[in-house]
C-alpha atoms as a PDB file:
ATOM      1  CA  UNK A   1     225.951 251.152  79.850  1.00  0.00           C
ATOM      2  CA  UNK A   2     223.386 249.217  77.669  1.00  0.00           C
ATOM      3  CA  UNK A   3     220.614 251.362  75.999  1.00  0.00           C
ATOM      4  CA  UNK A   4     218.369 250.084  77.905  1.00  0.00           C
ATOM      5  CA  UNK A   5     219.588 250.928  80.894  1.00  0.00           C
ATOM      6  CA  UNK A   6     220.248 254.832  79.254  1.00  0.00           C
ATOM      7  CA  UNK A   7     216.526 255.012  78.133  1.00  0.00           C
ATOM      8  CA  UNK A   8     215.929 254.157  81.605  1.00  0.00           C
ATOM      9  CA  UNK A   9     217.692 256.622  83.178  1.00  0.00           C
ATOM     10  CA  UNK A  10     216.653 259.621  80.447  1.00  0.00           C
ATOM     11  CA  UNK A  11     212.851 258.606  80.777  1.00  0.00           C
ATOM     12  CA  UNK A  12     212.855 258.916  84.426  1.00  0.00           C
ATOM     13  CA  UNK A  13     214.901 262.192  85.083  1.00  0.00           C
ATOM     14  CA  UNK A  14     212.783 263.724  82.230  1.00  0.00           C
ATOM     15  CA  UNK A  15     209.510 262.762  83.818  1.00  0.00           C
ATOM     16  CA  UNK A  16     210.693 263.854  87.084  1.00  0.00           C
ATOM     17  CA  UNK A  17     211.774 267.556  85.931  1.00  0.00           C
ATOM     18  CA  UNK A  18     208.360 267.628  83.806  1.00  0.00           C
ATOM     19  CA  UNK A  19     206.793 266.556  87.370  1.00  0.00           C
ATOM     20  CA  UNK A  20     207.907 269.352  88.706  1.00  0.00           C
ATOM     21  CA  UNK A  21     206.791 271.581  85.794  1.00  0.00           C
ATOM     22  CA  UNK A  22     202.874 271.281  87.620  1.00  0.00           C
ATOM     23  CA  UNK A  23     203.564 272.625  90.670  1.00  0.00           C
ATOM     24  CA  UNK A  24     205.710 275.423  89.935  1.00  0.00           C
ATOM     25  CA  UNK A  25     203.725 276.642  87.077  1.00  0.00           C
ATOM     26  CA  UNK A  26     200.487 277.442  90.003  1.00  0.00           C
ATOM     27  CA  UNK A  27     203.048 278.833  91.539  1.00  0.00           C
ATOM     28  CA  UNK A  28     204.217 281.045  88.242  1.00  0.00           C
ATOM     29  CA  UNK A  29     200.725 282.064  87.233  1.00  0.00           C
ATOM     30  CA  UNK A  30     200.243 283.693  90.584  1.00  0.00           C
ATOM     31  CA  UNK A  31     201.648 286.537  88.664  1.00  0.00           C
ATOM     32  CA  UNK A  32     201.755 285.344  84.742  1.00  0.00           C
ATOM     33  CA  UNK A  33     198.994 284.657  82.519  1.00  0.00           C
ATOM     34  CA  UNK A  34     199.422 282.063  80.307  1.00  0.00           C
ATOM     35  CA  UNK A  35     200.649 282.725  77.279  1.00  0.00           C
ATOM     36  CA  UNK A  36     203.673 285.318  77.845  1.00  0.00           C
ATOM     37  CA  UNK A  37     204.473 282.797  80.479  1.00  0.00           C
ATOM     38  CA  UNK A  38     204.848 280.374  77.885  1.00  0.00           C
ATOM     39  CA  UNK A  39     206.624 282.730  75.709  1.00  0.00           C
ATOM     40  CA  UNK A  40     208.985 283.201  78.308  1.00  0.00           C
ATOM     41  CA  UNK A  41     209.482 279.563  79.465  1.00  0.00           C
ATOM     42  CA  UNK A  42     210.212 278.939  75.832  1.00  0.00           C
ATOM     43  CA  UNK A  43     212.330 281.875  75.583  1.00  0.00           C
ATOM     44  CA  UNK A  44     214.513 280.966  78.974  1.00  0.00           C
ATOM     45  CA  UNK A  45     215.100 277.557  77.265  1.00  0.00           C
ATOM     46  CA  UNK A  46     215.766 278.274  73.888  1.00  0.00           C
ATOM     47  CA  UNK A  47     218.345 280.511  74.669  1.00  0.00           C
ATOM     48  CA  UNK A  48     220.258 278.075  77.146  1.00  0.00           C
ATOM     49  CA  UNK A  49     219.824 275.075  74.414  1.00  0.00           C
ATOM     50  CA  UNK A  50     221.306 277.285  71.428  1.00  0.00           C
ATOM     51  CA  UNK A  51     224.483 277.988  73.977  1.00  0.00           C
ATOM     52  CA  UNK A  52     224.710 274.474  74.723  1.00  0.00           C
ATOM     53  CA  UNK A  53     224.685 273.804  70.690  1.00  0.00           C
ATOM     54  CA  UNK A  54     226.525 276.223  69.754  1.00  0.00           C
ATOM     55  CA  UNK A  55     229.282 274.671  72.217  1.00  0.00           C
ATOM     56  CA  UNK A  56     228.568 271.286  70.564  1.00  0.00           C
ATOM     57  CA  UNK A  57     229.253 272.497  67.253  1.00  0.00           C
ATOM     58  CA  UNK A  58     225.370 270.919  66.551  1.00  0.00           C
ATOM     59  CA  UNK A  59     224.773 271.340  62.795  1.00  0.00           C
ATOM     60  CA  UNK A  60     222.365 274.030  61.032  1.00  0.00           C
ATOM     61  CA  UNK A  61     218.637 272.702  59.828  1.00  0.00           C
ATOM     62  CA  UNK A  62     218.283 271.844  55.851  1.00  0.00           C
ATOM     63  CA  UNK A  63     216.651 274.407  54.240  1.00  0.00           C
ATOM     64  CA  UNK A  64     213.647 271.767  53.582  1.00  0.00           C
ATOM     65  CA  UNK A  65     213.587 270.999  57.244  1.00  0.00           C
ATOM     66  CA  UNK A  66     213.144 274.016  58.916  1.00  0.00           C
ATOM     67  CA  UNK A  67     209.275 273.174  57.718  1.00  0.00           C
ATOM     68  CA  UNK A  68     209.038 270.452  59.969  1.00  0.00           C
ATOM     69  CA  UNK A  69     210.832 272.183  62.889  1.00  0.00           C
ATOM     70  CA  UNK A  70     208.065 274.590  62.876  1.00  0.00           C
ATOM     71  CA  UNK A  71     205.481 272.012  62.932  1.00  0.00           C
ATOM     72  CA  UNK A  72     207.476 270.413  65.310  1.00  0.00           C
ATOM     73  CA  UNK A  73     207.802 273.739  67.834  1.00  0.00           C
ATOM     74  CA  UNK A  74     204.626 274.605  66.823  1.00  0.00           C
ATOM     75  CA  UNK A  75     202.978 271.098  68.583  1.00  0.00           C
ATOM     76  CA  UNK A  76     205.563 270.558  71.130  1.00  0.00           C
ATOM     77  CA  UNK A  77     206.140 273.894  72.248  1.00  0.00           C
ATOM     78  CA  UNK A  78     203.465 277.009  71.035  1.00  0.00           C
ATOM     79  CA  UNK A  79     200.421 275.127  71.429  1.00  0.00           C
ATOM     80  CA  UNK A  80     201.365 273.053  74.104  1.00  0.00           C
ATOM     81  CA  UNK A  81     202.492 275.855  76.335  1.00  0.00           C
ATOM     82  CA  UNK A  82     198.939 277.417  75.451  1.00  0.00           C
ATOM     83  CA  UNK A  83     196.614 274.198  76.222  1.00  0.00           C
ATOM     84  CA  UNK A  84     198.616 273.264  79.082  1.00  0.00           C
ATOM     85  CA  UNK A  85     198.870 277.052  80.668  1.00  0.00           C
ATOM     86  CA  UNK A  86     195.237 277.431  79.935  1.00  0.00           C
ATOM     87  CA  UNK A  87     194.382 274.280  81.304  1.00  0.00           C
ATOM     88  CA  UNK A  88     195.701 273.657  84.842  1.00  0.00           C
ATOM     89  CA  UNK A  89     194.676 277.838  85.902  1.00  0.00           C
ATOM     90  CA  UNK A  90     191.236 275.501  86.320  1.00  0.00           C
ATOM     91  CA  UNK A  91     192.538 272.178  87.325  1.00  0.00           C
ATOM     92  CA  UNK A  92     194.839 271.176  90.146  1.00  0.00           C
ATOM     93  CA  UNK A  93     198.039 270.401  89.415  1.00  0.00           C
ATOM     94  CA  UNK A  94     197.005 266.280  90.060  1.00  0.00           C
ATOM     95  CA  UNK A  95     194.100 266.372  87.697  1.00  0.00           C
ATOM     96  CA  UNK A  96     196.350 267.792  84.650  1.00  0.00           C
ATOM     97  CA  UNK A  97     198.958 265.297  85.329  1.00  0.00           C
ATOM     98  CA  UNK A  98     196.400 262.441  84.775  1.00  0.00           C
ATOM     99  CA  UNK A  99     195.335 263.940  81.687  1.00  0.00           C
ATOM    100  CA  UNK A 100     198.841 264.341  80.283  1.00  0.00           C
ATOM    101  CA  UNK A 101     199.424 260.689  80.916  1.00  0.00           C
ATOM    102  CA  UNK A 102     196.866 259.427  78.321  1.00  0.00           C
ATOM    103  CA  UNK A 103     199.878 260.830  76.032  1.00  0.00           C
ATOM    104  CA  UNK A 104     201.811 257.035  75.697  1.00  0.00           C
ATOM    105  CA  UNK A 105     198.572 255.821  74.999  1.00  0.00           C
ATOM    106  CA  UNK A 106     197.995 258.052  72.065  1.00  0.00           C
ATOM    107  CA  UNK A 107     201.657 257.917  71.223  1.00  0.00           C
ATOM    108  CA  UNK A 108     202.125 254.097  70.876  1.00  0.00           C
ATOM    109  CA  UNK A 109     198.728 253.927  68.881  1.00  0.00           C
ATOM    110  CA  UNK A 110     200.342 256.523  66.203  1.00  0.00           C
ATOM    111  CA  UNK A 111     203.945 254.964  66.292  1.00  0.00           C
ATOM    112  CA  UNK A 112     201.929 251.457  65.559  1.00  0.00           C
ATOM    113  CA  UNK A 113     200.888 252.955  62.992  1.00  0.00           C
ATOM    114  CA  UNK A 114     203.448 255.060  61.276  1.00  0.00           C
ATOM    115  CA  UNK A 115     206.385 253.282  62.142  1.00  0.00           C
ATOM    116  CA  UNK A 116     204.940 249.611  62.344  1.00  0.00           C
ATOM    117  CA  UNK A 117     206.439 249.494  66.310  1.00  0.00           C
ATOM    118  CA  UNK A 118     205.175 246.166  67.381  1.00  0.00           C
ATOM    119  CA  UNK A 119     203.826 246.146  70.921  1.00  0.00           C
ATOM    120  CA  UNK A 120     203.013 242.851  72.528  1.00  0.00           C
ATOM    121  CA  UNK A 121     199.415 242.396  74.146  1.00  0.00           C
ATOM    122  CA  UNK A 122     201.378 242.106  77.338  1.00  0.00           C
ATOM    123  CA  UNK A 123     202.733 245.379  76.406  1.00  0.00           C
ATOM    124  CA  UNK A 124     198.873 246.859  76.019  1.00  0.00           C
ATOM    125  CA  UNK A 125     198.063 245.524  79.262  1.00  0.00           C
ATOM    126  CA  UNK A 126     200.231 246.988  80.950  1.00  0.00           C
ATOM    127  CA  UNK A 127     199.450 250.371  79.438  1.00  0.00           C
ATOM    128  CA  UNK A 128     196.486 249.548  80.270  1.00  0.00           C
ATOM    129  CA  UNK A 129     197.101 248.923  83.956  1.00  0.00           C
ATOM    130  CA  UNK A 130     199.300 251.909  84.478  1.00  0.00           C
ATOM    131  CA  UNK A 131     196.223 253.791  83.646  1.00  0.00           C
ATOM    132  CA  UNK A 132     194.265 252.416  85.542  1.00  0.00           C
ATOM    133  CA  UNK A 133     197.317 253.457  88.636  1.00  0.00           C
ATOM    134  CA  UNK A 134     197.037 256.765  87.643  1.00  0.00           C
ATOM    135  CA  UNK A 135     192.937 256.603  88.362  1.00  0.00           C
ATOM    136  CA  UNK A 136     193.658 255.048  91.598  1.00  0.00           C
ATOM    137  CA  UNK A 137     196.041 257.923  91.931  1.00  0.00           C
ATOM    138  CA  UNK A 138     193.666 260.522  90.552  1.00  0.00           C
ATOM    139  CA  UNK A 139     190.360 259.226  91.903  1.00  0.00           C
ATOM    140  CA  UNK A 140     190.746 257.794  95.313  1.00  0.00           C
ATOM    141  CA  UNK A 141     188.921 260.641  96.957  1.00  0.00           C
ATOM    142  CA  UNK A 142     186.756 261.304  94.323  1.00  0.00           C
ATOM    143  CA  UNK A 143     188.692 264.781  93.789  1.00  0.00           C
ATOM    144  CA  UNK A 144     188.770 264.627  89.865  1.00  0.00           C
ATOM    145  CA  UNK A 145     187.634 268.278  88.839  1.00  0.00           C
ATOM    146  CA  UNK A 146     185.817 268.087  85.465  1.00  0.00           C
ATOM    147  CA  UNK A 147     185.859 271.525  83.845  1.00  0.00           C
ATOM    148  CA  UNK A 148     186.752 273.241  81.003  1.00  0.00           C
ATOM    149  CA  UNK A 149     190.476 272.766  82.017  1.00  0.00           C
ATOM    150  CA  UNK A 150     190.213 269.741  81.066  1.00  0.00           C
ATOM    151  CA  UNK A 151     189.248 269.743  77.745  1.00  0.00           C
ATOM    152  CA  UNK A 152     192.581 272.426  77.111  1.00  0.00           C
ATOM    153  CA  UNK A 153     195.020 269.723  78.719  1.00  0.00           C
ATOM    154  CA  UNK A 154     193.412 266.781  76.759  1.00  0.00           C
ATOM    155  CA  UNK A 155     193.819 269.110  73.659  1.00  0.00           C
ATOM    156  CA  UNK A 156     197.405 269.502  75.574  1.00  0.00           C
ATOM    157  CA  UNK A 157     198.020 265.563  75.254  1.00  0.00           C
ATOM    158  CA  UNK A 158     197.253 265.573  71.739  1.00  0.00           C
ATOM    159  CA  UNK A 159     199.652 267.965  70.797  1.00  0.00           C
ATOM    160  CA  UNK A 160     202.606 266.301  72.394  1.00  0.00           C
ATOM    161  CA  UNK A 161     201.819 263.247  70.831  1.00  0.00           C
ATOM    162  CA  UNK A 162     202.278 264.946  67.655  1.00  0.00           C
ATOM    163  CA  UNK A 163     205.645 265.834  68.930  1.00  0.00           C
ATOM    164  CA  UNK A 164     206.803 262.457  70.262  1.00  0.00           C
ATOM    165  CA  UNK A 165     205.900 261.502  66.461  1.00  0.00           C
ATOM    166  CA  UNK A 166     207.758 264.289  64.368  1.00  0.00           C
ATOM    167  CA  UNK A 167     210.909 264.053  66.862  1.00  0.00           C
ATOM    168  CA  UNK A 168     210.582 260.317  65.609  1.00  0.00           C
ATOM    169  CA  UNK A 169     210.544 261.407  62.467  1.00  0.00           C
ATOM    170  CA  UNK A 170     213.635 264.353  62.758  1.00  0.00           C
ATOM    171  CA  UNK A 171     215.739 261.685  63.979  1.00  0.00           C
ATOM    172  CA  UNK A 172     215.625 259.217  61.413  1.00  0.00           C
ATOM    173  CA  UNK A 173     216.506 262.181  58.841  1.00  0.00           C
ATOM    174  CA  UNK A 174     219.704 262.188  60.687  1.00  0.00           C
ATOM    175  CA  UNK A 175     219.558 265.012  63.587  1.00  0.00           C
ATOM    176  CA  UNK A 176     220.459 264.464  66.707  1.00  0.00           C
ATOM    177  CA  UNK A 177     218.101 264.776  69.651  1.00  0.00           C
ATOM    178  CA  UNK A 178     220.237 267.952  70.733  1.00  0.00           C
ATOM    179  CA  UNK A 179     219.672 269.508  67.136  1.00  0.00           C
ATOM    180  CA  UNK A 180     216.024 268.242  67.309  1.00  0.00           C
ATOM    181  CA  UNK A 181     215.068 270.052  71.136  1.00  0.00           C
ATOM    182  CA  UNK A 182     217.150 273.557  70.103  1.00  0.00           C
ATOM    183  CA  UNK A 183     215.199 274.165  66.878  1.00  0.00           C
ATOM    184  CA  UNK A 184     212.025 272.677  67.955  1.00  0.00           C
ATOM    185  CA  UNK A 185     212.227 275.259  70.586  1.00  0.00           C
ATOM    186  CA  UNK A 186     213.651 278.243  69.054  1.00  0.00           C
ATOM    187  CA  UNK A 187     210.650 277.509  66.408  1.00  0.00           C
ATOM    188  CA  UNK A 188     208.111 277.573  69.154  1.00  0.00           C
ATOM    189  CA  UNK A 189     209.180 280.422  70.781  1.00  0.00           C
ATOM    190  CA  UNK A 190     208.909 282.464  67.547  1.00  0.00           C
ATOM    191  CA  UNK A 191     205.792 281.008  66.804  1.00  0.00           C
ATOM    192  CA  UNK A 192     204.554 282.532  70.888  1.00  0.00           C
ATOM    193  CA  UNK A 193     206.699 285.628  69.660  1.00  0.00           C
ATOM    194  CA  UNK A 194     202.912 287.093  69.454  1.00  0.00           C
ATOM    195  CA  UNK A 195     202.911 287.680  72.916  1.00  0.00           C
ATOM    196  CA  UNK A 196     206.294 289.052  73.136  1.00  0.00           C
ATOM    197  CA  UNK A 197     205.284 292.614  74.775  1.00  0.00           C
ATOM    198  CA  UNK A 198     202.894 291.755  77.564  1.00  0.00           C
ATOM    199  CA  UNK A 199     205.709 288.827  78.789  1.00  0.00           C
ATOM    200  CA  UNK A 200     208.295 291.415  78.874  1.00  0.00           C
ATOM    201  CA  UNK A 201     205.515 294.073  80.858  1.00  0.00           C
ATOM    202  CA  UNK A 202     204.364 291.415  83.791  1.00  0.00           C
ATOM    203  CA  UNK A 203     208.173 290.072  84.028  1.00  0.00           C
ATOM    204  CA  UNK A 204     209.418 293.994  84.926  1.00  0.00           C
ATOM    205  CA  UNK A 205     206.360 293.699  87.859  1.00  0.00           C
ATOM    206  CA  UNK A 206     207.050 290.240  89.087  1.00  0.00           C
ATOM    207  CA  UNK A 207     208.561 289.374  92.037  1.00  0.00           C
ATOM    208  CA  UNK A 208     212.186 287.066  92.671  1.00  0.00           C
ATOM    209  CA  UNK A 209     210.204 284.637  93.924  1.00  0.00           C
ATOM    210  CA  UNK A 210     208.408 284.266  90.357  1.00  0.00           C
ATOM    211  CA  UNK A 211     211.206 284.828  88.515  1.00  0.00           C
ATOM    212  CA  UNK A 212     213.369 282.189  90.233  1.00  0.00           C
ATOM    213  CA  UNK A 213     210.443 279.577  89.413  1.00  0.00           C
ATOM    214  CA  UNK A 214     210.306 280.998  86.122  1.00  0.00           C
ATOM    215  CA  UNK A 215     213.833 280.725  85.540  1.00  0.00           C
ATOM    216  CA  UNK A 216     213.541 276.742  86.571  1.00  0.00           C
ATOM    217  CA  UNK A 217     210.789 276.406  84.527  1.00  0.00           C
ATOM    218  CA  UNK A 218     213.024 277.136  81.266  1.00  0.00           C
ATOM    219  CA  UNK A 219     216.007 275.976  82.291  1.00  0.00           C
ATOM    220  CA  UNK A 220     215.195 272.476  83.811  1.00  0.00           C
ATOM    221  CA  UNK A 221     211.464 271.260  82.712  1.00  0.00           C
ATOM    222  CA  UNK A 222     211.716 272.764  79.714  1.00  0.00           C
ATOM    223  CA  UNK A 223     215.345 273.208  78.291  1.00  0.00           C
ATOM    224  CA  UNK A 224     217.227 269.978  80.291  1.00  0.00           C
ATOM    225  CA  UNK A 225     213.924 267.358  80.443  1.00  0.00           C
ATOM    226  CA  UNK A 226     213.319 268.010  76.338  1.00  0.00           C
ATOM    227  CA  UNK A 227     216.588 267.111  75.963  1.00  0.00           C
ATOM    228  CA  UNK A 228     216.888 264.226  77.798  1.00  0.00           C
ATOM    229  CA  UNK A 229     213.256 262.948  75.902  1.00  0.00           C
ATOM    230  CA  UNK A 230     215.275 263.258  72.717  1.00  0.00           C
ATOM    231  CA  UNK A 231     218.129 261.093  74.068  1.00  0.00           C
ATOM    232  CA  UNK A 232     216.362 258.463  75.252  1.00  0.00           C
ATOM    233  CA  UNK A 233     214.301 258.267  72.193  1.00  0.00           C
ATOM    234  CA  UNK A 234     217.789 258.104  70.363  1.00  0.00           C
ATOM    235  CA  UNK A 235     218.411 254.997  72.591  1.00  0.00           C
ATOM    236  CA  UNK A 236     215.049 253.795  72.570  1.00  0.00           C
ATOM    237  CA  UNK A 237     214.338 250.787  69.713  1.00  0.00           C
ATOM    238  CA  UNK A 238     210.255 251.670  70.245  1.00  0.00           C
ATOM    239  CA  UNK A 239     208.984 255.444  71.091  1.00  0.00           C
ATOM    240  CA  UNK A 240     207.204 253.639  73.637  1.00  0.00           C
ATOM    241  CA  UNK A 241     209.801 252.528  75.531  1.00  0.00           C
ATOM    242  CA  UNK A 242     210.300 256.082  76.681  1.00  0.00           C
ATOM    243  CA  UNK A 243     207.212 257.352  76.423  1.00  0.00           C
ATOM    244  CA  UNK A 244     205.476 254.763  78.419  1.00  0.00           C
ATOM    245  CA  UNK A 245     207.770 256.456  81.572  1.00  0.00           C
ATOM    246  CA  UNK A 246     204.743 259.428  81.462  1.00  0.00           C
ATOM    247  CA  UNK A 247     202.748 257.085  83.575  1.00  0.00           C
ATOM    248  CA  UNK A 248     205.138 257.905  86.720  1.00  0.00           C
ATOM    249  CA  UNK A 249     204.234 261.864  86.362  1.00  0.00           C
ATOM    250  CA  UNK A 250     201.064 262.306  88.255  1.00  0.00           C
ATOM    251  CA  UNK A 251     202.960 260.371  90.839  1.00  0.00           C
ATOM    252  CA  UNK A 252     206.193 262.200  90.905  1.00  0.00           C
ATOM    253  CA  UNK A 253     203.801 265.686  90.756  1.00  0.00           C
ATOM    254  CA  UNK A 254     201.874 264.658  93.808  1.00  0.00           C
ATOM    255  CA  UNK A 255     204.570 263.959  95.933  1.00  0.00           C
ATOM    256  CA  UNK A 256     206.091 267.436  94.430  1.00  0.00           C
ATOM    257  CA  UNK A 257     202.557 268.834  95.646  1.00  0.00           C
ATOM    258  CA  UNK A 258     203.069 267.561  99.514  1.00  0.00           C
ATOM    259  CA  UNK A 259     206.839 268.935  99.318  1.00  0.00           C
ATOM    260  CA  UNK A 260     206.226 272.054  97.365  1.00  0.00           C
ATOM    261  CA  UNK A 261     202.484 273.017  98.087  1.00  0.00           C
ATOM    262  CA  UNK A 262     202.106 271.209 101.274  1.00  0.00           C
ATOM    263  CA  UNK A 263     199.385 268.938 100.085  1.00  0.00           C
ATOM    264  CA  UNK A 264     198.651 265.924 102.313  1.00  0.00           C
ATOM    265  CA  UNK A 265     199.217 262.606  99.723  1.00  0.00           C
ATOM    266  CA  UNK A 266     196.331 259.716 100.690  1.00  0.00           C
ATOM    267  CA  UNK A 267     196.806 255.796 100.613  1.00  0.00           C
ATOM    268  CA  UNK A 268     195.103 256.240  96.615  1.00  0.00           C
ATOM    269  CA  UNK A 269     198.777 257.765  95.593  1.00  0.00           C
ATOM    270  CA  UNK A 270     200.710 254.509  97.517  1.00  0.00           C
ATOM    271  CA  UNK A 271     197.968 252.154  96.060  1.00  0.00           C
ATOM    272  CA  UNK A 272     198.190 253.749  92.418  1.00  0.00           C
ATOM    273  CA  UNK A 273     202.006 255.052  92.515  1.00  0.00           C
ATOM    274  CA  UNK A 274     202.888 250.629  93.308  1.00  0.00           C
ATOM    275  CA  UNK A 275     200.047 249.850  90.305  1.00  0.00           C
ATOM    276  CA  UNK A 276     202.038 252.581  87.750  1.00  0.00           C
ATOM    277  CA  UNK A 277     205.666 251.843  88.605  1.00  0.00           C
ATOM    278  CA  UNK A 278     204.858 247.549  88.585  1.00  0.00           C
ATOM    279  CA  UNK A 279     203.019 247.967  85.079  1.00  0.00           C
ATOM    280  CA  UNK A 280     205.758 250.246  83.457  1.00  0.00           C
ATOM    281  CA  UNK A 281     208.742 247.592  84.810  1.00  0.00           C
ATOM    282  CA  UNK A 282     206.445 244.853  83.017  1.00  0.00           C
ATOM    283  CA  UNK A 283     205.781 246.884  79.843  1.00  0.00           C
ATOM    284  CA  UNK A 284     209.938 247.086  79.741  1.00  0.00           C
ATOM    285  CA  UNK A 285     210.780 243.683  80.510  1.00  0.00           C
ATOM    286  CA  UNK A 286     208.381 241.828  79.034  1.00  0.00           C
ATOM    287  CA  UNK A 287     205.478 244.371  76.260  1.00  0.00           C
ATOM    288  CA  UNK A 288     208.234 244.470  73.719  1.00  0.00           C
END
């Protein structure tokens, strides 16, 4: 299989487990408040990712790198789990999934910079467009909830741009993208260790039906879909290339919200779902 076809197939099962990250966390915080749930997402994953290294003989950090696996977890993990958390208790689950997809935006901009990726202006456009599909998406019954919400997701978007960038940077120094996602992790969750003792006090009160989502939310959104973004970027010649498959999100999590939530989808997520899958297959096959 070519690594095209690989980045491909990574971007699009990761974005589909993050999809369904959005509704199952309004589903979680029906019980958990944000932050020990993000301890404990963190928690649920770092544990199954250090089994899964430890079985693939992964190799420890350099003593000068554990530094940047903090920053690393730190971005990717602590204070994303917090800005994200915080953010959608006050947005839908739709809203925050527009917001997150300004992250490829931010993301190429950065890896322009740092890593002098070359994006064609047919590449920019197409950004561009699938933007503008997620708006379509987002906007078609004028149902885009402006609140403080949003200003923790945008602050959300940031931070995982950071991460997209430092992963970038952890696998040139040599680590693989299964190294990169386990310490990453286990660094974040010390880093939400803070909150260690109220997690453990609302999981002994919560229901199976919140631990069961709770338990996906580590395993499979968090632990499986981070490492399946580090793959693909391994692939990937351009962190866009993989990053650019955010844009499908908001679709994927609306779609998740008729299934899951029973929300009724309108013509704007047909209209803007065509607009975002048509510019990403152009950015692909032609932006680069």
């Amino acid at each position: 299989m070519e690594n095209k076809q690989k980045v491909w197939g990574l971007g699009f099962l990761t974005v589909f487990l993050w999809a369904s990250a959005f509704p199952l966390t309004k589903i979680v915080q029906e019980h958990f408040t944000s932050n020990p749930l993000g301890f404990l997402r963190c928690g649920i994953a770092a544990i199954l990712l250090l089994v899964i290294g430890k079985g693939k003989h992964i190799h420890k950090p350099k003593k000068e790198d554990i530094p940047w696996f903090f920053l690393s977890g730190g971005l990717g993990f602590t204070l994303y789990m917090i800005t994200f958390n915080t953010g959608i208790q006050t947005l839908t689950s739709a809203t925050s999934s527009i917001i997150i997809a300004i992250t490829p935006i931010l993301t190429a901009i950065v890896a322009a910079k740092l890593y002098n990726e070359r994006i064609r202006p047919l590449g920019w456009v197409s950004i561009l467009t699938a933007f503008i599909g997620v708006l379509i998406l987002m906007l078609w019954e004028g149902a885009f909830s402006i609140n403080i919400g949003l200003i923790w997701t945008i602050m959300a978007s940031l931070v995982f741009c950071g991460y997209n960038i430092l992963s970038r940077r952890l696998s040139q120094k040599g680590y693989s993208s299964l190294e990169i996602v386990t310490y990453s992790m286990l660094c974040g969750t010390i880093l939400l260790g803070f909150w260690s003792f109220e997690s453990f006090r609302q999981l002994a009160r919560a229901n199976v039906k919140h631990i069961l989502a709770l338990i996906y939310l580590g395993v499979f959104p968090s632990a499986t879909a981070y490492f399946f973004w580090g793959k693909a970027m391994t692939f990937a010649k351009r962190t866009s290339e993989v990053t650019n498959f955010m844009f499908i999100t908001p679709l994927l999590s609306t779609l998740m919200g008729f299934i899951i939530l029973k929300e009724i989808p309108n013509m704007g997520t047909f209209i803007g779902g065509a607009v975002i899958v048509i510019s990403i297959v152009v950015f692909n096959l032609k932006g680069k």
